[in-house]
PDB file of N, CA and C in Angstrom:
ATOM      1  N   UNK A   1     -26.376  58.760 145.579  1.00  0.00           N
ATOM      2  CA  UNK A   1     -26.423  57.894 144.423  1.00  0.00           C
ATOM      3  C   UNK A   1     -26.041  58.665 143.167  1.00  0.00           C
ATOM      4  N   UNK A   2     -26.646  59.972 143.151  1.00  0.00           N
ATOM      5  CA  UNK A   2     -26.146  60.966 141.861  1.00  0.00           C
ATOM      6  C   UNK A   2     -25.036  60.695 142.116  1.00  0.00           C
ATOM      7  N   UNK A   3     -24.188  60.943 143.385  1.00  0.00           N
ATOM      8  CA  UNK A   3     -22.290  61.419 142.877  1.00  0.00           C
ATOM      9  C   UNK A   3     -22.138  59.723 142.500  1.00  0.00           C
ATOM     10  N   UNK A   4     -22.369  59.245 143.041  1.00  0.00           N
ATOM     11  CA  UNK A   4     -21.200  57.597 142.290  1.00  0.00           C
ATOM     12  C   UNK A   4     -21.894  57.361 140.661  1.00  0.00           C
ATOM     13  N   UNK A   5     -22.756  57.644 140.206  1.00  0.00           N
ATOM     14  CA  UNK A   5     -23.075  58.134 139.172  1.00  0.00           C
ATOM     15  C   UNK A   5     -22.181  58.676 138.077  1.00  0.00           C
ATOM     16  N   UNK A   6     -22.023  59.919 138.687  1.00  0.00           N
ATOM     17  CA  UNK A   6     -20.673  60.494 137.920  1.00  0.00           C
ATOM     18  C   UNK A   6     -19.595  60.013 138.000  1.00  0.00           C
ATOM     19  N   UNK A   7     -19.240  59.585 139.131  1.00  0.00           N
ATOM     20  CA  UNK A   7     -17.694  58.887 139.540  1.00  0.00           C
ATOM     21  C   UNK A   7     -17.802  58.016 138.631  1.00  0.00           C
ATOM     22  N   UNK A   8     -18.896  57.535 138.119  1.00  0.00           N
ATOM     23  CA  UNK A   8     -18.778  55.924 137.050  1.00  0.00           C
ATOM     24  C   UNK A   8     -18.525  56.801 135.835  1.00  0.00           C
ATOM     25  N   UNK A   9     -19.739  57.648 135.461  1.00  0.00           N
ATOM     26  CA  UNK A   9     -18.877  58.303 134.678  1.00  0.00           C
ATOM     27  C   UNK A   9     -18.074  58.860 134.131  1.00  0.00           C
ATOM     28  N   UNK A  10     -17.235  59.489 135.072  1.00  0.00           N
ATOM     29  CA  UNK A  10     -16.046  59.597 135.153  1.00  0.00           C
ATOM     30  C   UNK A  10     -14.775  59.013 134.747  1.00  0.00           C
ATOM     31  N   UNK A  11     -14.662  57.555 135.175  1.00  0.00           N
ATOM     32  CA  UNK A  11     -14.346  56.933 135.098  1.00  0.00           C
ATOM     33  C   UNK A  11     -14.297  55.877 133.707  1.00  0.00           C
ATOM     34  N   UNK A  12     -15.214  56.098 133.030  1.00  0.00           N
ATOM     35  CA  UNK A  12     -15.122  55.442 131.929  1.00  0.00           C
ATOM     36  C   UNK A  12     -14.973  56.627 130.523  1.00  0.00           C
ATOM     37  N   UNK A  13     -15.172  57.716 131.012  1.00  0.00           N
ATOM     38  CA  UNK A  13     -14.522  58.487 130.113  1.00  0.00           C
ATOM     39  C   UNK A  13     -12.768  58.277 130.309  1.00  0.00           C
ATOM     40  N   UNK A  14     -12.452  58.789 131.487  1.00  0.00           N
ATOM     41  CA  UNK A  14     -10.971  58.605 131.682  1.00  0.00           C
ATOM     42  C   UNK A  14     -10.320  56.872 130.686  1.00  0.00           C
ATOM     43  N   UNK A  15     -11.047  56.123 130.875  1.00  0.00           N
ATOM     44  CA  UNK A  15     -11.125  54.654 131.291  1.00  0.00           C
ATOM     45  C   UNK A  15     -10.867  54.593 129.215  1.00  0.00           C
ATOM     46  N   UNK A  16     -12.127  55.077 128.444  1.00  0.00           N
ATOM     47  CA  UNK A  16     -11.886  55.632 127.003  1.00  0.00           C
ATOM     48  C   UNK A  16     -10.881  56.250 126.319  1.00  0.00           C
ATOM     49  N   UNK A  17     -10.104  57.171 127.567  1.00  0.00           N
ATOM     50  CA  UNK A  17      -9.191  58.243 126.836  1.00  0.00           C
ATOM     51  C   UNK A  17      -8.062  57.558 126.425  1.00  0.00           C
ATOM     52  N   UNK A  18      -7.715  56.863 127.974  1.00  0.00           N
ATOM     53  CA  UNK A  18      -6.575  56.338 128.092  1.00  0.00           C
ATOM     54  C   UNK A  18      -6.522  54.620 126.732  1.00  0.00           C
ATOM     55  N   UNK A  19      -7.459  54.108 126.314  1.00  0.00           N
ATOM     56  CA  UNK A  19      -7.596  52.986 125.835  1.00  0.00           C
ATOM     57  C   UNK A  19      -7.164  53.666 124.564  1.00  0.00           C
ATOM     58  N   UNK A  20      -8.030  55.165 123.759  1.00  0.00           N
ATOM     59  CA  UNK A  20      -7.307  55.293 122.610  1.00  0.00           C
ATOM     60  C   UNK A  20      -6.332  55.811 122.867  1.00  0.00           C
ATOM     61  N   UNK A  21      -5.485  56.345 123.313  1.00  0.00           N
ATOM     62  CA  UNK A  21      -3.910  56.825 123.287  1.00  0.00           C
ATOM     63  C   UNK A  21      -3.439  55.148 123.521  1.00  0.00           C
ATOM     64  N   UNK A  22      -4.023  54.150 123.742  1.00  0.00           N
ATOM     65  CA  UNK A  22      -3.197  52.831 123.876  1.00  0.00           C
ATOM     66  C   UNK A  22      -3.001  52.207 122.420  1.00  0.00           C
ATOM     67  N   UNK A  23      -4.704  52.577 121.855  1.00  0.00           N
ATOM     68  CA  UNK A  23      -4.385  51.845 120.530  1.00  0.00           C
ATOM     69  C   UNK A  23      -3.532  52.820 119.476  1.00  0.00           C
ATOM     70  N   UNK A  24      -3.893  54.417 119.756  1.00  0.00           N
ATOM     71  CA  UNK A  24      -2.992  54.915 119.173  1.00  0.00           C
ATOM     72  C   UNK A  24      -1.833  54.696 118.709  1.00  0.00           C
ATOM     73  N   UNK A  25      -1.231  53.913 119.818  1.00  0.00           N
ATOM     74  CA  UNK A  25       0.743  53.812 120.540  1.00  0.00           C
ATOM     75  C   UNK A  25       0.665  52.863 119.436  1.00  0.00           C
ATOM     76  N   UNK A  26      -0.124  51.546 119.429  1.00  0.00           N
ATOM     77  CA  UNK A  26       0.202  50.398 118.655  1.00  0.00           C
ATOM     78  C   UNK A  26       0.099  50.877 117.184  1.00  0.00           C
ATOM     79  N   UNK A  27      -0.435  51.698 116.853  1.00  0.00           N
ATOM     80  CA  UNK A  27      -1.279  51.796 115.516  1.00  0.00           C
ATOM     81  C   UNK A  27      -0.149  52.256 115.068  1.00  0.00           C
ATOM     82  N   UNK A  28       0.754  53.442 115.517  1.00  0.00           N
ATOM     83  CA  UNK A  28       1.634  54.305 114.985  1.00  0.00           C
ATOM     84  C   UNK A  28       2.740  52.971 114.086  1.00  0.00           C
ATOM     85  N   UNK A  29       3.031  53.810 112.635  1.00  0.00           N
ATOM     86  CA  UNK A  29       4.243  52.831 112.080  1.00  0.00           C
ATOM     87  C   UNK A  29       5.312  53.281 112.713  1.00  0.00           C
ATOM     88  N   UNK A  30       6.137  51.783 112.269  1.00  0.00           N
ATOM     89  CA  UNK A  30       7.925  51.703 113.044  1.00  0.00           C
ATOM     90  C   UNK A  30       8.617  52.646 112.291  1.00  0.00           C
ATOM     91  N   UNK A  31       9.283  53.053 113.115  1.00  0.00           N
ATOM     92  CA  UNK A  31      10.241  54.270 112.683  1.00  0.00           C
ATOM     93  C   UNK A  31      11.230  52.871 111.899  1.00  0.00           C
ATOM     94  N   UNK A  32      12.810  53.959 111.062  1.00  0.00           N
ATOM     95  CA  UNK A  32      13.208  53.471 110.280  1.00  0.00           C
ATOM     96  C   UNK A  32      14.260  52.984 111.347  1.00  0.00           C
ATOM     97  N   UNK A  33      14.486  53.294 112.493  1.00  0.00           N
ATOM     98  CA  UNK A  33      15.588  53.165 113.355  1.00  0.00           C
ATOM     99  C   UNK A  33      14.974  51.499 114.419  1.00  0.00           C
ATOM    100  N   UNK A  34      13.292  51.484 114.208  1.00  0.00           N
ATOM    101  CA  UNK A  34      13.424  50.267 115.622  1.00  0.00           C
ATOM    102  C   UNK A  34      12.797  49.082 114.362  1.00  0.00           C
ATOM    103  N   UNK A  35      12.787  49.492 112.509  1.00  0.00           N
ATOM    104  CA  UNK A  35      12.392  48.761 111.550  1.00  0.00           C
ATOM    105  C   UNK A  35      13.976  48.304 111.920  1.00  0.00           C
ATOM    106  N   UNK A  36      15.301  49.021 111.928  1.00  0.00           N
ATOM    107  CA  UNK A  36      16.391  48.120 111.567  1.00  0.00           C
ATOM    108  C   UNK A  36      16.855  47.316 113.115  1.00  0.00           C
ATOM    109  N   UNK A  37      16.521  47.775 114.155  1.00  0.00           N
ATOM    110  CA  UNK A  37      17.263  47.172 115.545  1.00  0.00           C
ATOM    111  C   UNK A  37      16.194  45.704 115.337  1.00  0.00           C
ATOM    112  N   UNK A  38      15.063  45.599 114.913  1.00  0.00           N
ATOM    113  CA  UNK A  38      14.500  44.230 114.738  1.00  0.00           C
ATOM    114  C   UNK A  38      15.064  43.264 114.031  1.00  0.00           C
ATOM    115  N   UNK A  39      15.069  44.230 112.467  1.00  0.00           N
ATOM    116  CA  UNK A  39      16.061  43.418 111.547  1.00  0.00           C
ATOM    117  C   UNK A  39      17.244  42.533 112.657  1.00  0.00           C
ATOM    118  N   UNK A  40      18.052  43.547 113.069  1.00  0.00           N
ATOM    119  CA  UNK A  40      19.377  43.102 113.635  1.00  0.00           C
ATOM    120  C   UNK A  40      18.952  42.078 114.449  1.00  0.00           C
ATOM    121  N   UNK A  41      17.907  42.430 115.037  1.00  0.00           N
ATOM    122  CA  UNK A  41      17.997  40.630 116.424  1.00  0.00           C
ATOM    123  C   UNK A  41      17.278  39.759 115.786  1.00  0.00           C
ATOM    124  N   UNK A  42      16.696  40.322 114.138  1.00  0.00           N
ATOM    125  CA  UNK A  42      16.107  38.854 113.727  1.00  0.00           C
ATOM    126  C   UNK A  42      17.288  38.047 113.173  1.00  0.00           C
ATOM    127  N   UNK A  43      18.461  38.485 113.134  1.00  0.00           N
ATOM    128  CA  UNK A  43      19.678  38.065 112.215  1.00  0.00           C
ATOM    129  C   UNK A  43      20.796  37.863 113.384  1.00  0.00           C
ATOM    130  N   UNK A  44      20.836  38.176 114.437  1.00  0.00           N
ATOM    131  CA  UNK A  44      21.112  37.719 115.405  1.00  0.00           C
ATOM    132  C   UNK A  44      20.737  36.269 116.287  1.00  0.00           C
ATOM    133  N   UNK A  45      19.473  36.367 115.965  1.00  0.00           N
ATOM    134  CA  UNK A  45      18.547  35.689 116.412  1.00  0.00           C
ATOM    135  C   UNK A  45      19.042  33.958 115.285  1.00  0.00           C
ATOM    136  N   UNK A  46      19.027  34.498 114.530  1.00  0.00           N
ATOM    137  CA  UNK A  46      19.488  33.512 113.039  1.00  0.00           C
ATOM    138  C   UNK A  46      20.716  32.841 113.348  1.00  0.00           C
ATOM    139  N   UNK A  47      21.615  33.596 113.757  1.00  0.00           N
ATOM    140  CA  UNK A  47      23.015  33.216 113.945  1.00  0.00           C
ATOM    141  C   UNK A  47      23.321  32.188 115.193  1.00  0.00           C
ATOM    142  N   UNK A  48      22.464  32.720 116.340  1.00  0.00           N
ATOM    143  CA  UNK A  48      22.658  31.957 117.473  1.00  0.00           C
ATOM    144  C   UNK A  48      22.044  30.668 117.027  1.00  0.00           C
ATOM    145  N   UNK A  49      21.017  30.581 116.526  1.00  0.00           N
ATOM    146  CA  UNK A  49      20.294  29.015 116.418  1.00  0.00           C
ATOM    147  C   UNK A  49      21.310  28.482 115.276  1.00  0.00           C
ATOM    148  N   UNK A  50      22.177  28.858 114.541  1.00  0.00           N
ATOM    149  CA  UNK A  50      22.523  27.870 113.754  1.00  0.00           C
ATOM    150  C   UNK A  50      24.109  27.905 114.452  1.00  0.00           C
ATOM    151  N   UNK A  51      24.703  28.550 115.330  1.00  0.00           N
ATOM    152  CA  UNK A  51      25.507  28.297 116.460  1.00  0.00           C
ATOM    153  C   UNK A  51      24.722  27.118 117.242  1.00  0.00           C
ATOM    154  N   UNK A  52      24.330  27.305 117.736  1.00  0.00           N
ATOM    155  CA  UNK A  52      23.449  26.216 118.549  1.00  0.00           C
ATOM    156  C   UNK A  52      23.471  24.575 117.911  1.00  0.00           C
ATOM    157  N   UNK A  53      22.719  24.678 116.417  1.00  0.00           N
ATOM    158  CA  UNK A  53      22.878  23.660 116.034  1.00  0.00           C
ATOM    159  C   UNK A  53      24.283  22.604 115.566  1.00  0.00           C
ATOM    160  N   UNK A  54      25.295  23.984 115.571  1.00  0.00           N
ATOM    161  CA  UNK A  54      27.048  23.446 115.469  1.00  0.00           C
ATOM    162  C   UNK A  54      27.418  22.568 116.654  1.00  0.00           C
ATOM    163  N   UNK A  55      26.768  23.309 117.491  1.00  0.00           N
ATOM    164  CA  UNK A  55      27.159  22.809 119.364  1.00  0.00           C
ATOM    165  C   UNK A  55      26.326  21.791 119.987  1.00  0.00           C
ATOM    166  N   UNK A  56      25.193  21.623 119.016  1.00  0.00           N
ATOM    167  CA  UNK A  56      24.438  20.445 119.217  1.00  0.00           C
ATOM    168  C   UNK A  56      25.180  19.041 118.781  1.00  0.00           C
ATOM    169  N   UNK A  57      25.526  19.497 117.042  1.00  0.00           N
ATOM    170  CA  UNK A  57      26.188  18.579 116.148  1.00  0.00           C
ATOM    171  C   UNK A  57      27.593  17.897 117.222  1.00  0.00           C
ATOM    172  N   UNK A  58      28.502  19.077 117.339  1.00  0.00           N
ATOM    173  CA  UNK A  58      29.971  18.920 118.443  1.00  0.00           C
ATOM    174  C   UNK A  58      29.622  18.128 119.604  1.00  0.00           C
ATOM    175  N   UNK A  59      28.269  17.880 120.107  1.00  0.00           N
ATOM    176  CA  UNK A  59      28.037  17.230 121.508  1.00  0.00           C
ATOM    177  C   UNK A  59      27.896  15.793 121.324  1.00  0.00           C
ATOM    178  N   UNK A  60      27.119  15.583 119.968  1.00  0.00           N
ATOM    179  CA  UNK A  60      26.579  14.167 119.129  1.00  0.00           C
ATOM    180  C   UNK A  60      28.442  13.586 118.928  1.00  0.00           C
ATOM    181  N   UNK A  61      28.714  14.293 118.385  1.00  0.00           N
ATOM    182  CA  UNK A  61      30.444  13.967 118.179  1.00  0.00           C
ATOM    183  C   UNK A  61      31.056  13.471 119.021  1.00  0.00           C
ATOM    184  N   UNK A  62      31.237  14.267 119.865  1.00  0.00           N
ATOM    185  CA  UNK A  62      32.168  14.004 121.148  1.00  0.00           C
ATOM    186  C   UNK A  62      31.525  12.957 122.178  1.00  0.00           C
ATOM    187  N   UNK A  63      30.348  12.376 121.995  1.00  0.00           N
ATOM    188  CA  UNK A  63      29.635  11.049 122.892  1.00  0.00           C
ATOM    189  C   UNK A  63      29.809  10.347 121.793  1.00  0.00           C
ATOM    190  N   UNK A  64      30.160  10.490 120.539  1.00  0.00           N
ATOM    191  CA  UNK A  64      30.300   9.114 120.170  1.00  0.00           C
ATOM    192  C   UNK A  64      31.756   8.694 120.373  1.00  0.00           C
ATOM    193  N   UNK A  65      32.584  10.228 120.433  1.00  0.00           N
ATOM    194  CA  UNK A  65      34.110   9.726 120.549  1.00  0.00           C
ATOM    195  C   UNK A  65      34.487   9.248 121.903  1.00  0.00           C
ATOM    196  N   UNK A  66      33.417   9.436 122.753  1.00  0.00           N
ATOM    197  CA  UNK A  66      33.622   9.024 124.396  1.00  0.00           C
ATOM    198  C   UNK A  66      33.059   7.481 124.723  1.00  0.00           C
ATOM    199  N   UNK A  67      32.068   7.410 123.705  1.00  0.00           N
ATOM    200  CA  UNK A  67      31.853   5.892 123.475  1.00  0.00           C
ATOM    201  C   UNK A  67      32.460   5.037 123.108  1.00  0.00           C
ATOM    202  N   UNK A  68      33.146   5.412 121.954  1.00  0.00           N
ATOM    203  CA  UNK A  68      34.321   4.869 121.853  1.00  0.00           C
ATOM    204  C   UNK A  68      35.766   4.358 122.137  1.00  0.00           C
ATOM    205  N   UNK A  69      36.261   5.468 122.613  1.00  0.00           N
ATOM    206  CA  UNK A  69      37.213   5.499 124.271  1.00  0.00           C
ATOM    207  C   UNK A  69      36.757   4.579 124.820  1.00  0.00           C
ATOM    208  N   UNK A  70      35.562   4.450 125.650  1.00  0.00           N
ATOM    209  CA  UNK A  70      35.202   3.574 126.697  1.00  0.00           C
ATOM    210  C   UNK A  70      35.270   2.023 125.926  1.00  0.00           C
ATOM    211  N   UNK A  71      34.520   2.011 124.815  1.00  0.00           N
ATOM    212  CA  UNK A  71      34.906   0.039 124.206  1.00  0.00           C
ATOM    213  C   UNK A  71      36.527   0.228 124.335  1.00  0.00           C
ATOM    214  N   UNK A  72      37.252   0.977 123.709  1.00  0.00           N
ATOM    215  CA  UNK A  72      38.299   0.609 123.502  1.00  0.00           C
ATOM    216  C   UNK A  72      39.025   0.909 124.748  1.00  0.00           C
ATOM    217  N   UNK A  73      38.790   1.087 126.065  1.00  0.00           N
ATOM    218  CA  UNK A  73      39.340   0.983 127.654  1.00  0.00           C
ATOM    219  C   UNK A  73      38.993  -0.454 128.235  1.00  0.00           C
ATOM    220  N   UNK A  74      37.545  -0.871 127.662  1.00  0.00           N
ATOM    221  CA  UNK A  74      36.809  -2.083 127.905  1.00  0.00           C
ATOM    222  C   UNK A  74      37.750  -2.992 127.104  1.00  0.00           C
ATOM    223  N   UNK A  75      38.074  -3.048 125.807  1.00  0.00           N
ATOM    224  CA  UNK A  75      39.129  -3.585 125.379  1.00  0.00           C
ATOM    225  C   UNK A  75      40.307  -4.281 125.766  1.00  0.00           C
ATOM    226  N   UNK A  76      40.736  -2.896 126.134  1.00  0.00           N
ATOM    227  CA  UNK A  76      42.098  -2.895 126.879  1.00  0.00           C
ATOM    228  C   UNK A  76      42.438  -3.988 128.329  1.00  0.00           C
ATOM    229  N   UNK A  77      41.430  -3.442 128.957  1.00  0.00           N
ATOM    230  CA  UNK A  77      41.449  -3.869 130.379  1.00  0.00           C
ATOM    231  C   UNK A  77      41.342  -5.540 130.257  1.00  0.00           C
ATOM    232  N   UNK A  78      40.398  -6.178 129.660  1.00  0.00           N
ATOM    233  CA  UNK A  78      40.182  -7.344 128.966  1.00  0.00           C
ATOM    234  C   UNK A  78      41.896  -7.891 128.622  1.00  0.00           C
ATOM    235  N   UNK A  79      42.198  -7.831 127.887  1.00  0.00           N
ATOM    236  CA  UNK A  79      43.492  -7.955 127.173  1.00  0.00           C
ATOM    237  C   UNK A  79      44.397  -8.208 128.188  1.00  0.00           C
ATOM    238  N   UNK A  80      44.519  -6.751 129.083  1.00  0.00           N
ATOM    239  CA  UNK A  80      45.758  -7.027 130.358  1.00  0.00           C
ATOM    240  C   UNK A  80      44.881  -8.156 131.322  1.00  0.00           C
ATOM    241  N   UNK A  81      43.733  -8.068 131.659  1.00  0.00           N
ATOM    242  CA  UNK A  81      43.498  -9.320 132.357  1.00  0.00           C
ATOM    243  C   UNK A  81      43.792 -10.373 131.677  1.00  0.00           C
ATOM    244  N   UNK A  82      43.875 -10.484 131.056  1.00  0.00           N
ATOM    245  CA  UNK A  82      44.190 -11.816 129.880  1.00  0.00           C
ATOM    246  C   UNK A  82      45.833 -12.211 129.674  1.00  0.00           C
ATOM    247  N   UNK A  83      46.330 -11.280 129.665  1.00  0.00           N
ATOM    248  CA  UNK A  83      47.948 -11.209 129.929  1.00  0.00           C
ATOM    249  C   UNK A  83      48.184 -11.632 131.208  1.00  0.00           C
ATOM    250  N   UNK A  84      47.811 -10.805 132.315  1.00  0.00           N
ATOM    251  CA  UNK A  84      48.306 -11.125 133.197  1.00  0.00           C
ATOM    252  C   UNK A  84      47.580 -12.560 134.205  1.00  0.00           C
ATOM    253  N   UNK A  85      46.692 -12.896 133.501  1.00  0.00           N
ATOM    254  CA  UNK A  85      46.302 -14.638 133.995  1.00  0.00           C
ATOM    255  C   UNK A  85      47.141 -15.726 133.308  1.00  0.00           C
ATOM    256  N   UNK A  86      47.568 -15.155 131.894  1.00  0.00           N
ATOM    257  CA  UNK A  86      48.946 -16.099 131.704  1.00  0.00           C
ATOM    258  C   UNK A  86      50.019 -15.801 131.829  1.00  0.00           C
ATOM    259  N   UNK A  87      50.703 -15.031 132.277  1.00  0.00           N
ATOM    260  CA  UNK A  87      51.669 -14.386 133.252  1.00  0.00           C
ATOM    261  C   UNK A  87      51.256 -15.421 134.119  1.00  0.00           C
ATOM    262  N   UNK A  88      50.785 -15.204 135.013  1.00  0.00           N
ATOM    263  CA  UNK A  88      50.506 -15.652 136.243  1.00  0.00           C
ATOM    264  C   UNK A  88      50.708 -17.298 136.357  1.00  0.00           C
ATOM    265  N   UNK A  89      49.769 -18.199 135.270  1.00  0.00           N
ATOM    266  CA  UNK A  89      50.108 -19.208 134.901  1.00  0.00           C
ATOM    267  C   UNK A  89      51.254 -19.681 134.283  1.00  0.00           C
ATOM    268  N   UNK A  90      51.702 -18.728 133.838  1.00  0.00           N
ATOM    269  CA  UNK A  90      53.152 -19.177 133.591  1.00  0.00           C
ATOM    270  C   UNK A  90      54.210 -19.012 134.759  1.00  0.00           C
ATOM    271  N   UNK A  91      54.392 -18.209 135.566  1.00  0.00           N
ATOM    272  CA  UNK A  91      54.572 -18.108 136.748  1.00  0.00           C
ATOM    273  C   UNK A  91      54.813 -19.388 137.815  1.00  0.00           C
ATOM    274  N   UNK A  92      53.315 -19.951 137.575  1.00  0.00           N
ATOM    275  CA  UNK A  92      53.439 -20.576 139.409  1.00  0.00           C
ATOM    276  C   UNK A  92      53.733 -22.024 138.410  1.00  0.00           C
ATOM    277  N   UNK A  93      53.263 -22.357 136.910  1.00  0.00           N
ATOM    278  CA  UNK A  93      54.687 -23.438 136.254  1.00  0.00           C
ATOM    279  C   UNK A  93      55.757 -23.221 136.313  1.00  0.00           C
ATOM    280  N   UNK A  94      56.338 -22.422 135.725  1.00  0.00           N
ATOM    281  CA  UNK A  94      58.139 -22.314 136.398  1.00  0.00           C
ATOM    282  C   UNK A  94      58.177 -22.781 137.936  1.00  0.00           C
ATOM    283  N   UNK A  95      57.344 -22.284 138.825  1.00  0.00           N
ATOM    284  CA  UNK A  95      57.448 -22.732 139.775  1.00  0.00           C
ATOM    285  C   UNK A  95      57.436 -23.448 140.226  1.00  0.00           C
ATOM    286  N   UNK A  96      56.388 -24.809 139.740  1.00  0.00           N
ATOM    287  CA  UNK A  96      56.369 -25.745 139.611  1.00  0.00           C
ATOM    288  C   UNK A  96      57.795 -26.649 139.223  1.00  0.00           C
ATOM    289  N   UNK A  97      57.697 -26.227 138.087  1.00  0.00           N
ATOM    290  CA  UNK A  97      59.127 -27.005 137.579  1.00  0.00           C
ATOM    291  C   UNK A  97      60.455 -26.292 138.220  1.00  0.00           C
ATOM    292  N   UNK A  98      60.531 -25.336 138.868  1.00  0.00           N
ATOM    293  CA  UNK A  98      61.794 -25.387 139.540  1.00  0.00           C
ATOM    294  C   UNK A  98      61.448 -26.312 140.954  1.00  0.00           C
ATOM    295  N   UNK A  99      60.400 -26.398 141.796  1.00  0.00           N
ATOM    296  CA  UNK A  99      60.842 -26.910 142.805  1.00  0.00           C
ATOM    297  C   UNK A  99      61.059 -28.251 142.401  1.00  0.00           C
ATOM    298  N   UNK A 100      60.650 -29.007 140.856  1.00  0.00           N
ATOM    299  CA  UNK A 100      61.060 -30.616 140.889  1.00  0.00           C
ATOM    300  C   UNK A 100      62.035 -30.199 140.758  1.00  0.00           C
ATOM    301  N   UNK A 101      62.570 -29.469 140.164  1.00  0.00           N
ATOM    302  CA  UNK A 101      63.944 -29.980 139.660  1.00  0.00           C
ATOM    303  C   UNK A 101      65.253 -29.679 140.711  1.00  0.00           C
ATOM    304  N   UNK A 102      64.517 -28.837 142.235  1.00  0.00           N
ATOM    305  CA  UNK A 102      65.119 -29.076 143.165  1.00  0.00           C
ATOM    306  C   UNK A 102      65.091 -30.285 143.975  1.00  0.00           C
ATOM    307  N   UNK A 103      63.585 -30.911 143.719  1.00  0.00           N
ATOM    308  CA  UNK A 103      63.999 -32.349 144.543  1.00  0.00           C
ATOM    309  C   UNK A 103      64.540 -33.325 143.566  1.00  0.00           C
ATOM    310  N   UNK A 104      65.046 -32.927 142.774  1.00  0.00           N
ATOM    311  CA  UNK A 104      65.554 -34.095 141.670  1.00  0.00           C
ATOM    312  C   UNK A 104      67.165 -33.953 141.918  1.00  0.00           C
ATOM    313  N   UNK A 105      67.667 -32.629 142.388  1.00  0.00           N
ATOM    314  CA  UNK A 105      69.185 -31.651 142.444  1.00  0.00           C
ATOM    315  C   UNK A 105      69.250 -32.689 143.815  1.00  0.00           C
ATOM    316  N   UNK A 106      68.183 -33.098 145.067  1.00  0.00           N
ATOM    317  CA  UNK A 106      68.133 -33.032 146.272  1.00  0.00           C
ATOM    318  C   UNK A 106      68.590 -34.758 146.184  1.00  0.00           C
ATOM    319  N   UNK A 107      68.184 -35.442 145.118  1.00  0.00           N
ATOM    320  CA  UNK A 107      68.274 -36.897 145.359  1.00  0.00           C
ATOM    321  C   UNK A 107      69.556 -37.297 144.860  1.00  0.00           C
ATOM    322  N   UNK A 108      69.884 -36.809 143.656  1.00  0.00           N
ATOM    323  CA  UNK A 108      70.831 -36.633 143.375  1.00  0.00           C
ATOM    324  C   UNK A 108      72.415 -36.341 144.122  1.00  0.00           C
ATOM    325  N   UNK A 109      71.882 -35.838 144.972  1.00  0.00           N
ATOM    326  CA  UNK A 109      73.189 -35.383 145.913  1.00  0.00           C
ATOM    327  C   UNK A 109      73.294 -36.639 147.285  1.00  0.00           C
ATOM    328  N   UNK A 110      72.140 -37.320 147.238  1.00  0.00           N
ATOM    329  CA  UNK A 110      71.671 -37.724 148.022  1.00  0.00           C
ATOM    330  C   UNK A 110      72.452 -39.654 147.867  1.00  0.00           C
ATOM    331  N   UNK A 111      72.248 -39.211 146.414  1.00  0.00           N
ATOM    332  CA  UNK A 111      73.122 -40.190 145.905  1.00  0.00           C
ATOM    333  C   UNK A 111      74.498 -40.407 145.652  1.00  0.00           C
ATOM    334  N   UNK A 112      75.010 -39.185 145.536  1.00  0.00           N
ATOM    335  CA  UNK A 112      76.122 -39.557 145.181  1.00  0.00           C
ATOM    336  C   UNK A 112      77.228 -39.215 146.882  1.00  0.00           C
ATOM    337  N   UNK A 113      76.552 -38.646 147.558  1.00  0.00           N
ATOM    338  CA  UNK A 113      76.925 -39.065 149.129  1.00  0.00           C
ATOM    339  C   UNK A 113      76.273 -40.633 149.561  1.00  0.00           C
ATOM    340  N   UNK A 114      75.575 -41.269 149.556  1.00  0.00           N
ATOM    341  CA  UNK A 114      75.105 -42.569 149.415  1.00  0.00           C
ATOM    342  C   UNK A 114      76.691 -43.759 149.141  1.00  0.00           C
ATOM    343  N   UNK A 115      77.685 -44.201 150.294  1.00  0.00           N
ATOM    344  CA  UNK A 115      78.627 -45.238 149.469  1.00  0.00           C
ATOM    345  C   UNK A 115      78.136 -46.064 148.713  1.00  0.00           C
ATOM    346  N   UNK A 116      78.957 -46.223 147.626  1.00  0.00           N
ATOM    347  CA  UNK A 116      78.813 -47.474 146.560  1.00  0.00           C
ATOM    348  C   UNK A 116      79.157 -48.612 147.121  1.00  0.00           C
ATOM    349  N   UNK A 117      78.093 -49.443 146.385  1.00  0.00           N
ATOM    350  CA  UNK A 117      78.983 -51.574 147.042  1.00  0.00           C
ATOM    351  C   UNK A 117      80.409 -51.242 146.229  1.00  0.00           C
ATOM    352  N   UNK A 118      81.095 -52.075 146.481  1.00  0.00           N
ATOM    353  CA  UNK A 118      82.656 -52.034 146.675  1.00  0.00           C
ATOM    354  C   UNK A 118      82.773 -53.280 144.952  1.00  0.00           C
ATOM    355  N   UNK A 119      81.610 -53.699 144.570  1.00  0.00           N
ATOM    356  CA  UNK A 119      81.685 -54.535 143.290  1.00  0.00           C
ATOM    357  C   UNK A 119      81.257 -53.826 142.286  1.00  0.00           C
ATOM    358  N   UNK A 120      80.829 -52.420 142.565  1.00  0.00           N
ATOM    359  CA  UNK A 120      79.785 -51.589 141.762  1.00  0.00           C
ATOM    360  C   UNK A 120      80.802 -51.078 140.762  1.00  0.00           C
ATOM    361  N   UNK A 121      82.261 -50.809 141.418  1.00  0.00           N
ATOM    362  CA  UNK A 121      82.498 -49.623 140.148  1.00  0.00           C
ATOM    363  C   UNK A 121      83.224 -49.971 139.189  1.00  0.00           C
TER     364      UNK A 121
END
């Protein structure tokens, strides 16, 4: 029981030494060399966030210009469907009116191969 005794004591002397050489480390002032490498990444540090906020701004930009694109594709597409349903309707009218005016070409011929009465002309 004496030796673990000492071993405790031991141990918390060691356990003391090492704690002030810890607060020591912190306590010591910044040299003039790690006073300026802080400076530098606090100004580094500065630069990236207001980079950041450029590339934030550029992202807000470019979804509204992609939003836009898209109405004006939505637009578009609208429009040519719209063209091409009167296209289309105009289309199968011509078509319409050419086949009368082939059975009209058809009677016509139909007639004038047809003999006349002999009092007709």
């Amino acid at each position: 029981m004496k030796r673990s005794g000492q071993i405790i004591s031991v141990a918390w002397v060691i356990l003391a030494v090492l704690s002030m050489a810890g607060c020591e480390e912190q306590n010591k002032p910044a040299t003039e060399s790690e006073v300026k490498k802080h400076q530098l990444i606090a100004a580094e540090n500065m630069q990236l966030k207001q980079e950041l906020e450029q590339y934030k701004a550029q992202i807000v930009s470019q979804k509204e210009l992609i939003d836009k694109c898209l109405e004006e594709k939505k637009a578009s597409e609208e429009q040519m469907q719209k063209t091409i349903d009167e296209m289309a309707n105009d289309a199968l009218r011509d078509f319409e009116e050419l086949v009368s005016l082939r059975e009209q070409v058809e009677k016509l011929k139909q007639n004038l191969e047809e003999p006349k009465p002999e009092g007709s002309q």
